[in-house]
Structure formats: C-alpha cells, structure tokens
Protein backbone atom coordinates (compact mmCIF):
# COMPACT_ATOMS: atom_id res chain seq x y z
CA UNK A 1 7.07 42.46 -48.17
CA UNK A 2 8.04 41.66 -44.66
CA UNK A 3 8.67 38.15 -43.52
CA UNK A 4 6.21 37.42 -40.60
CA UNK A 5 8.78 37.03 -37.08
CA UNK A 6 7.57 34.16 -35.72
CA UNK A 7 6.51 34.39 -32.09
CA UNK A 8 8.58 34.35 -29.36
CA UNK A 9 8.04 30.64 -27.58
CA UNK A 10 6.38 31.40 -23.95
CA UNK A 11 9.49 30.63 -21.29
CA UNK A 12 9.32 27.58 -18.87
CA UNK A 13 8.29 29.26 -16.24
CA UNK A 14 5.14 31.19 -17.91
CA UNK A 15 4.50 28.04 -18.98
CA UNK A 16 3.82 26.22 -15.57
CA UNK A 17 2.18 29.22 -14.42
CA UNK A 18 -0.34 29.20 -17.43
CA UNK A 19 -0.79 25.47 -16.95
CA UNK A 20 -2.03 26.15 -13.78
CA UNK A 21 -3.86 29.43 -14.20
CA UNK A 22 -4.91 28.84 -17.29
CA UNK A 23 -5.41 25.04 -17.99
CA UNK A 24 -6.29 23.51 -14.96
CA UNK A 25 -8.35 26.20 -12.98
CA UNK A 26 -9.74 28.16 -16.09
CA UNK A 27 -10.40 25.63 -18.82
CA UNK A 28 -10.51 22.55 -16.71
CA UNK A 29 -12.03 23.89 -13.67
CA UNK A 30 -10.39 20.89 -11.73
CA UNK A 31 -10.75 20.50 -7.49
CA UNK A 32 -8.44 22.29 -4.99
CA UNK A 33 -7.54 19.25 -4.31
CA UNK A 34 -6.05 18.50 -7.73
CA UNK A 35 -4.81 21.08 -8.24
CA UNK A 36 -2.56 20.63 -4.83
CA UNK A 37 -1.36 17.10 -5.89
CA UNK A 38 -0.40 18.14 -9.25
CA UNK A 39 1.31 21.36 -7.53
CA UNK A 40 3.21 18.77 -5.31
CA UNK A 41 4.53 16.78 -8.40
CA UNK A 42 5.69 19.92 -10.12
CA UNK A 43 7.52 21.61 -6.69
CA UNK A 44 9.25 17.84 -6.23
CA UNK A 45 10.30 17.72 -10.07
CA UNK A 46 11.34 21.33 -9.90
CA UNK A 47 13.74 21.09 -6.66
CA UNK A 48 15.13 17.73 -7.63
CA UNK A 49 15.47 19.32 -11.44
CA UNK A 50 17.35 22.61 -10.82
CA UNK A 51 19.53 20.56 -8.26
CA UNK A 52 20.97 18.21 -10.23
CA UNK A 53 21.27 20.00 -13.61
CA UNK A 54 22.44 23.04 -10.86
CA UNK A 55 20.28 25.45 -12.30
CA UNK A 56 17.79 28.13 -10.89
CA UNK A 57 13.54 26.31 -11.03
CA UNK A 58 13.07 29.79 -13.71
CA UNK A 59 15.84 29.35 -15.76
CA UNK A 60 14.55 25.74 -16.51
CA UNK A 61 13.58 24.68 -20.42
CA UNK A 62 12.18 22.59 -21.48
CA UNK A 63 14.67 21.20 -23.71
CA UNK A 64 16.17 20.11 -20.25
CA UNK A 65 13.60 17.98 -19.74
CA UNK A 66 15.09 14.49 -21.18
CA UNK A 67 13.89 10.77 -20.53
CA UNK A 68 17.00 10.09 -18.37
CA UNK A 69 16.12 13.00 -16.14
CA UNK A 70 12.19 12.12 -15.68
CA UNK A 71 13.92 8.51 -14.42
CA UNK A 72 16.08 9.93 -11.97
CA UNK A 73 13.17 11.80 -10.56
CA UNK A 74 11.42 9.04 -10.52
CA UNK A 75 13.80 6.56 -9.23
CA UNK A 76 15.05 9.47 -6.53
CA UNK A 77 11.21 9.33 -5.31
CA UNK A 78 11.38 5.38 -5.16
CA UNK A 79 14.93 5.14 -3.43
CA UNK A 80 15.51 8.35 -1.03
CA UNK A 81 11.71 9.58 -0.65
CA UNK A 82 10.51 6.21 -0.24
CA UNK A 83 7.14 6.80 -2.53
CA UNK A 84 5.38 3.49 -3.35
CA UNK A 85 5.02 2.72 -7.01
CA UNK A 86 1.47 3.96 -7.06
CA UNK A 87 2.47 7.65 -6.01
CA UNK A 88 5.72 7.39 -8.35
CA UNK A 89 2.73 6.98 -11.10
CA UNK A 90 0.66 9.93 -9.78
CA UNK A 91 3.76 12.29 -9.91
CA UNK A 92 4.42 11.06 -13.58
CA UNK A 93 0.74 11.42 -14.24
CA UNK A 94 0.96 15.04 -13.16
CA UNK A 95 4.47 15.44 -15.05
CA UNK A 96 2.60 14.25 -18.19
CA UNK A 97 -0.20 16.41 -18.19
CA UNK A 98 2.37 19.76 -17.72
CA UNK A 99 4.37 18.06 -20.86
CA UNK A 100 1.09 18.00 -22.94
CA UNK A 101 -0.17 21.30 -22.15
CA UNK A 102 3.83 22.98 -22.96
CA UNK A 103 4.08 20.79 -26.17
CA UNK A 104 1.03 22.50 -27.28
CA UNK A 105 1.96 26.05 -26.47
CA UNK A 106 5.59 25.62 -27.50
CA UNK A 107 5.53 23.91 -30.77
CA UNK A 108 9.43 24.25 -31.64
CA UNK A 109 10.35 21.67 -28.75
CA UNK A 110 7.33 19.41 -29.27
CA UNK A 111 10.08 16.60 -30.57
CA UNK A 112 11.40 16.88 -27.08
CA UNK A 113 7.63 16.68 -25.31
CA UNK A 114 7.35 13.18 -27.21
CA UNK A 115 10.53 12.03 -25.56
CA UNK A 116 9.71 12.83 -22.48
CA UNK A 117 6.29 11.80 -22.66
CA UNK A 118 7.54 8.09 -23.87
CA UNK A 119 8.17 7.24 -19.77
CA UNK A 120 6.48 4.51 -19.23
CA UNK A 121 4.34 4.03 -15.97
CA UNK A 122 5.48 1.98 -14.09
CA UNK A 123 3.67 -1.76 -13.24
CA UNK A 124 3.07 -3.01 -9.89
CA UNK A 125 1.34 -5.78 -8.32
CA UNK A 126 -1.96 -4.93 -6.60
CA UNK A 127 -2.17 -6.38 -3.05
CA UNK A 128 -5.73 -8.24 -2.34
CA UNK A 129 -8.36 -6.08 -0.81
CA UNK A 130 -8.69 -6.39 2.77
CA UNK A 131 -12.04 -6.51 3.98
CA UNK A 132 -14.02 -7.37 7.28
CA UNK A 133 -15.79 -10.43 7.72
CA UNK A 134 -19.81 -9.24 8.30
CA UNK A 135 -19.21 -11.01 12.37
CA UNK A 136 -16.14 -8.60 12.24
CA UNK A 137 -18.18 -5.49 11.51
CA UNK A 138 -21.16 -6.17 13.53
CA UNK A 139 -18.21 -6.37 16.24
CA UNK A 140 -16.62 -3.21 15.32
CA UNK A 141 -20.03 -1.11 15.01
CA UNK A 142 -20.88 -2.69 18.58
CA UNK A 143 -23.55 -0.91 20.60
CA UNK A 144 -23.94 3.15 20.84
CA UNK A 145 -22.86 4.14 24.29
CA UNK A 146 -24.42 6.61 26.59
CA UNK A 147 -21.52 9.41 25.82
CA UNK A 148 -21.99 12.20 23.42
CA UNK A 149 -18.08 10.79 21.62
CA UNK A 150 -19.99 7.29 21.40
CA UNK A 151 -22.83 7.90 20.19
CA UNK A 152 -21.28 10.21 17.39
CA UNK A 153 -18.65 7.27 16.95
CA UNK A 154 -21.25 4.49 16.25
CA UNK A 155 -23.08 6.54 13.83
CA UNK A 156 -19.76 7.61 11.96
CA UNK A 157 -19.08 3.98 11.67
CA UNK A 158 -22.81 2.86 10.27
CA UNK A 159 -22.17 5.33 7.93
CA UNK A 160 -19.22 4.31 7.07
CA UNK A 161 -20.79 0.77 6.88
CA UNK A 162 -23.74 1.61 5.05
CA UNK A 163 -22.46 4.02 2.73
CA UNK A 164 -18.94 2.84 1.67
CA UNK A 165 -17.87 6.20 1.43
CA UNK A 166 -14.86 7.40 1.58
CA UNK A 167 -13.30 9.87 4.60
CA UNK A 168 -13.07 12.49 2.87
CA UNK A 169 -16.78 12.23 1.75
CA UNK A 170 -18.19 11.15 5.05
CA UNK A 171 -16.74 13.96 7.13
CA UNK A 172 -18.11 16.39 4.23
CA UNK A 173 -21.45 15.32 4.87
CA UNK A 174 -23.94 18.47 6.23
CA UNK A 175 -27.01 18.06 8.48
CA UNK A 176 -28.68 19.34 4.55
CA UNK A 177 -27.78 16.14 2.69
CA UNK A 178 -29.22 13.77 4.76
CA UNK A 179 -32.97 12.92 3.78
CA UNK A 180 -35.14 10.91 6.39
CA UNK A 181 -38.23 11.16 5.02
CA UNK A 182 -39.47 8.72 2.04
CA UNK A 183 -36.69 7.82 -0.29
CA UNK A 184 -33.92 8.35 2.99
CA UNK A 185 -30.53 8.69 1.38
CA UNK A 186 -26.96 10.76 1.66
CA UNK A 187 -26.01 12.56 -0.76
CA UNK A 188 -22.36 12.70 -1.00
CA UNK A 189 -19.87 15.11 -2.53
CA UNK A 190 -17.05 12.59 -4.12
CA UNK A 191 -13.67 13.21 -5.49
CA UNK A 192 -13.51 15.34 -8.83
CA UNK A 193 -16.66 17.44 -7.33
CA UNK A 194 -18.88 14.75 -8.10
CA UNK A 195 -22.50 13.89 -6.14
CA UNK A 196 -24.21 10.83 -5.98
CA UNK A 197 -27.20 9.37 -3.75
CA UNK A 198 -26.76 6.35 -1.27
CA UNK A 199 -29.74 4.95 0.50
CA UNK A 200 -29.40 4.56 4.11
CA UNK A 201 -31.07 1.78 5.65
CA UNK A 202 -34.17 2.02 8.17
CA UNK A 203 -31.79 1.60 11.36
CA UNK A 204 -29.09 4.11 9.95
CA UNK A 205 -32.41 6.66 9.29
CA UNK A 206 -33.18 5.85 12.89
CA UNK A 207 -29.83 6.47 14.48
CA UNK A 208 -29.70 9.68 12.40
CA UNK A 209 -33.17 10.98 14.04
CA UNK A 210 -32.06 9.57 17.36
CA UNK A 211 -28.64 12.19 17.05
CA UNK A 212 -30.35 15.06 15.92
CA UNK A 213 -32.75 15.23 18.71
CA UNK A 214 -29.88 15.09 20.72
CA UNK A 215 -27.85 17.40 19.01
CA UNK A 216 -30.83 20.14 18.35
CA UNK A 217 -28.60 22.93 17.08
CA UNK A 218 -27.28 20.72 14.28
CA UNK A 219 -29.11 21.62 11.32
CA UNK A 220 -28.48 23.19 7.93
CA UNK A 221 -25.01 22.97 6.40
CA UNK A 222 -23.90 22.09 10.27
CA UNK A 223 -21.91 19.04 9.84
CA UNK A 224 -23.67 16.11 10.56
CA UNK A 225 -20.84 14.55 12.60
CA UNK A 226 -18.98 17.38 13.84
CA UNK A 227 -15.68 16.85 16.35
CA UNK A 228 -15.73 18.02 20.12
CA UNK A 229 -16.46 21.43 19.78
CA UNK A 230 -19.60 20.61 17.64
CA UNK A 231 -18.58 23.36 15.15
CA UNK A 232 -15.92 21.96 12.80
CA UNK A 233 -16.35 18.85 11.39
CA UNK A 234 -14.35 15.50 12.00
CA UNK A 235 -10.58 15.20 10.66
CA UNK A 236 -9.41 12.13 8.76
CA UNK A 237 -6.75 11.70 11.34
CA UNK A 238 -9.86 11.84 14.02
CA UNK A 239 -11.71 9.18 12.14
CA UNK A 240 -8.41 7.19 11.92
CA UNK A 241 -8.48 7.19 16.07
CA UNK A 242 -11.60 6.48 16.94
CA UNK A 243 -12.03 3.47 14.23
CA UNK A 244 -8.92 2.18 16.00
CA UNK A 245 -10.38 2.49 19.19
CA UNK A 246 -13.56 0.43 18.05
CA UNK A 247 -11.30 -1.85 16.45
CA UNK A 248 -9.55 -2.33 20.12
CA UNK A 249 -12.64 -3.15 21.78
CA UNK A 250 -13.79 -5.85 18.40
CA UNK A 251 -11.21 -7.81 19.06
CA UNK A 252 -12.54 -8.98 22.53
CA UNK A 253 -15.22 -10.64 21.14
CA UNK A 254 -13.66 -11.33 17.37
CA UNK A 255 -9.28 -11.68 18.17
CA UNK A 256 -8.65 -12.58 14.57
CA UNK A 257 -9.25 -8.77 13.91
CA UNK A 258 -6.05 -7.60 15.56
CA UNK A 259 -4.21 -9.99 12.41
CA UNK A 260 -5.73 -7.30 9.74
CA UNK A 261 -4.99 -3.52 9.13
CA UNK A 262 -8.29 -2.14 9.25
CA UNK A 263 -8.22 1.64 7.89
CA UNK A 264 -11.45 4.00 6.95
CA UNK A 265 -10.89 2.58 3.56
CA UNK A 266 -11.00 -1.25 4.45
CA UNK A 267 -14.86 -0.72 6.06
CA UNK A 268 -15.16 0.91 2.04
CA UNK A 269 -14.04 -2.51 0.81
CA UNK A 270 -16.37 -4.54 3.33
CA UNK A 271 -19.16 -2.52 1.83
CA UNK A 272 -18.37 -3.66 -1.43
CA UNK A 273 -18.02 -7.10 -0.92
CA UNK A 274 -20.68 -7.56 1.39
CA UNK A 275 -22.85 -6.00 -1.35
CA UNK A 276 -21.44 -8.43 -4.04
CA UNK A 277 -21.56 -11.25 -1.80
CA UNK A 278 -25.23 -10.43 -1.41
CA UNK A 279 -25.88 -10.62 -5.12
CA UNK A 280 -25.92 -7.36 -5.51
CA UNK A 281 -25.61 -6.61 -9.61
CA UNK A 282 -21.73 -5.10 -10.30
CA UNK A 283 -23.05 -1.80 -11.89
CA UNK A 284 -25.56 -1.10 -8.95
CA UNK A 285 -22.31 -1.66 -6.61
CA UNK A 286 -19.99 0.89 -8.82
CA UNK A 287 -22.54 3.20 -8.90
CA UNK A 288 -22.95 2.53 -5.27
CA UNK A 289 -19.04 3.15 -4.34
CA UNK A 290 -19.34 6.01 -7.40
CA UNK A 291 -16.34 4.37 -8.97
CA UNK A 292 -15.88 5.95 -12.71
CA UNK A 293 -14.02 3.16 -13.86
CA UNK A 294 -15.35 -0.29 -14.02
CA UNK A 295 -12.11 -2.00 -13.80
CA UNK A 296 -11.68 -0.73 -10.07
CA UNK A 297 -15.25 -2.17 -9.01
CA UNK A 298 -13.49 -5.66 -10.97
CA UNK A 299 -11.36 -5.79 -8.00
CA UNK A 300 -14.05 -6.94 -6.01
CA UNK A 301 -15.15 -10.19 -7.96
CA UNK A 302 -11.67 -10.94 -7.92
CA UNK A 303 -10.77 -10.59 -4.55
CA UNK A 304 -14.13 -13.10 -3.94
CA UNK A 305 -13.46 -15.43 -6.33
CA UNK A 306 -9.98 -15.69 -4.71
CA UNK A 307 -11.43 -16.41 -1.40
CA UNK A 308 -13.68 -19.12 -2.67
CA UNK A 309 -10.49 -20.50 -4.55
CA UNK A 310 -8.75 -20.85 -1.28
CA UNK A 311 -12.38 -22.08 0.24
CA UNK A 312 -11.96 -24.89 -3.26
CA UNK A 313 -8.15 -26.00 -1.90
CA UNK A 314 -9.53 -27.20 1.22
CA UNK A 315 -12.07 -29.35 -0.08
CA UNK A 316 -10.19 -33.18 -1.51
CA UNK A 317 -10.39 -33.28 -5.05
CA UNK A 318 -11.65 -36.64 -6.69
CA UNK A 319 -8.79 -39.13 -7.30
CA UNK A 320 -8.91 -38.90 -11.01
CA UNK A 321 -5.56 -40.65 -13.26
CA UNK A 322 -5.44 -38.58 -16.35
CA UNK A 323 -3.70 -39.96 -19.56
CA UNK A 324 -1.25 -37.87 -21.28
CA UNK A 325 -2.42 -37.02 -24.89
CA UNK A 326 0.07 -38.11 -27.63
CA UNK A 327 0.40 -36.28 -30.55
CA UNK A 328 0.63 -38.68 -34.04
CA UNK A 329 2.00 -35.94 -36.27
CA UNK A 330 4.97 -34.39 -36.67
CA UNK A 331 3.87 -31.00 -36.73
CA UNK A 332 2.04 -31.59 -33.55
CA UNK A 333 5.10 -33.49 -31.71
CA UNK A 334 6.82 -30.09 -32.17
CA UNK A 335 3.93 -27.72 -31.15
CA UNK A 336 3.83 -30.09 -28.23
CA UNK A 337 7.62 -29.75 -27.46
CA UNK A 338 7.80 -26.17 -27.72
C-alpha cells in the first residue's frame, strides 16, 4: 500500500490572507473597524519584519517568527514610532491572534507558535480618570445660542452628557434611534456592533423636539446631528473643535478648567462618575457606559475613592501615640524582623 503524503503546510502568506478572509470576516464576522486595526498591526510587523531579516513580506515563514524578533517590533514601536504601551499591547494582541489561527492550520511549526506566543504584554500604569466637576459641565453645556452651529453644539454636548457615549457612537446616531415618546431613549450602535438603550432625560427629550422642528427635513436614518451641510454627519475631529470651543468659553466663568485636558472621552468619564457619585448601582452604570468588562467600570470607584482619600488628608487626624507590639517568642521576633 501507499504511504499517505502528508499535506503540503499552507505558505505564510496564504496564511494571513485566510486569517483575514477566512477567520476574521467569515467565521468571526468581526467590525470593519477591527478588522482595520488588526490589518495595521500585521502591515507594521510585516515592513519592520522583511526589513530587518531583509527578506520579501511573501517569502516570510513562520519559522522566522522568533521571540527576539516580536521584541524588536515591539520595542521599534516604543522607541522610533513613539506608540504608548497601550497600543504596543493592541499590536501584540493582533500579532497573537494571527499566531493562533497559523499554529492551527500549520501544525509542523506549532512548537514555534508557542514561542512566539510566550511575549508577554506588557504592564503599564493607568493614569487617574479625568473627569469634570458637575459646576464644570453645567459651564461647558452653557446656554443654546440663537445660531443653527449652537444650537446643534449644545445638543451634541447634552448628549454627550447624558449619554456617556462615546464619539464614535454619538455621531452614528440617526434621526430613527431616538424615541421621544414614553420610555424616551437612544439607542446606540457601540464598538464590536453592539446596541444598547440609554434614557435621555426630560430636558434632553425637549432639546431633541426643539431641533427637529427646526431642522424639518431631518428624519429617518438622517443623522441626528449632521455637520454644515446637514447631509453627512459630524467627524470626530469636528466634535474635537467645537468641545474645545465650549471649553474656551467655560473657563470664563469656571478658570480651573483650562488646568485639565478635556477630550470627548473625559465628558464619558464625568458621566460615569457623576452617576456613581449619585448612588447609582455599579452594574446599572456598566450597562449604562455598555462596558463588557467589569473591571473597566472598577476604574470609576477607584478614581472616587481616591478623591475622597485626598478629601481624608486634609482633614487633622486625632493625635493618637501608638505602642509598638513586642513579640515574646522567638519564632515571632524573627517573623517580625523579616
């Protein structure tokens, strides 16, 4: 009888095309959006691979892809593309998924997957969240003016406010998702394509109404907060601008704003800890923010219970002489010394 041939192992670069074709749109059916950042990681690995080893991106194995090459990527994005440690992480996270997804359709060099995959992500210290104080966003939401750009403006910040969405979610929103009548809410389209339901408060409801009758030919799946032309909807980089303009005009009646870097996402925090500072339950507030982890909603009691430590160091503690405790044993004399 014939020995069976094994099968030919799939080359390196069938293999990254599969992972995308394949993995992430077919079987994983993952956002455009992912699919671009993980894209990103693999172009960046790709360049910076076939220069140093000084070979051509398709003529790439993966048996080239050792430990001490994943951490000269990784340091080259640190040192000489200037990535924070956070999107050195993402570009390993993206790295790591390719390496699972080969290792499985290349058996022979899974030894060399494991290697690879033992890269450890990196640690990095989480800066506080910055948030506004609620006098600081009553200042920054100010009063709608009497132009078309401010009324849109004030109602893209109560939004903002009232929602805690993020950009990307708030510019996505159509006339369609808004509901005014009983129950009002927003339904919002988050990140990994998924939905939830905020509810807007009475004067938000109001301000809605107030901008459709003056926008009448908004309707449908018409954004709700569209930029000049009315047609297309807001960019982030527009929502950037004019929060920085409302910022501008906050700090003549609040100056201590001007000391904090207030971005789309900080008015995300405020909601958050104005909710929790409201005693608002912790689940209601992830569900709220449509976090999918609970640690990242954690972030929030400890950014509060920082401020009321700081709040504790101002107040005199009691002048209390405490006695150092002695230890009779031996034992203990050396647990104590240790």
């Amino acid at each position: 009888m014939r020995e069976a041939i094994a099968p030919k192992p799939p080359s390196f670069a069938s293999l990254v095309q599969q992972f995308f074709t394949e993995y992430l749109v077919a079987q994983r059916a993952v956002s455009p959006r992912t699919v671009a950042c993980y894209r990103d990681a693999l172009m960046l690995f790709l360049d910076f691979s076939s220069r140093r080893l000084k070979k051509a991106p398709t003529s790439l194995q993966l048996n080239d892809i050792q430990p001490d090459l994943i951490l000269a990527f990784l340091d080259h994005l640190e040192r000489e593309r200037h990535n924070a440690v956070r999107s050195r992480n993402l570009r390993l996270t993206a790295l790591r998924a390719f390496l699972k997804f080969a290792g499985r359709r290349d058996v022979a060099s899974l030894h060399v997957v494991e290697r690879a995959l033992a890269v450890p992500m990196k640690r990095f210290e989480r800066p506080m969240l910055g948030f506004l104080t609620r006098e600081e966003m009553l200042a920054v939401l100010g009063q709608p003016g009497d132009t078309w750009t401010s009324q849109r403006d004030h109602l893209l910040l109560a939004m903002l406010y009232n929602t805690g969405a993020r950009v990307s979610e708030i510019i996505g929103v159509h006339v369609a998702d808004v509901v005014l009548d009983g129950g009002a809410c927003v339904h919002l389209h988050g990140k990994g394509r998924k939905q939830r339901s905020v509810p807007l408060w009475h004067t938000t409801v109001a301000e809605v109404r107030a901008w459709l009758r003056l926008n009448p030919t908004l309707r449908g799946e018409a954004p709700l907060l569209p930029n000049r032309d009315g047609q297309q909807p807001m960019s982030r980089s527009n929502v950037v601008q004019r929060l920085a303009l409302a910022v501008a005009r906050a700090a003549a009646h609040v100056p201590g704003i001007l000391n904090k870097r207030v971005s789309p996402h900080t008015l995300r925090h405020t909601t958050a800890m104005h909710l929790l500072q409201s005693g608002v339950p912790f689940n209601v507030i992830a569900l709220w923010l449509g976090h999918e982890s609970p640690t990242t909603t954690h972030r929030y009691v400890e950014a509060d219970l920082a401020m009321k430590e700081k709040a504790l160091a101002r107040l005199e503690a009691p002048d209390t002489t405490l006695h150092r405790f002695k230890a009779t044993d031996s034992l203990m004399q050396f647990l104590e010394a240790l």
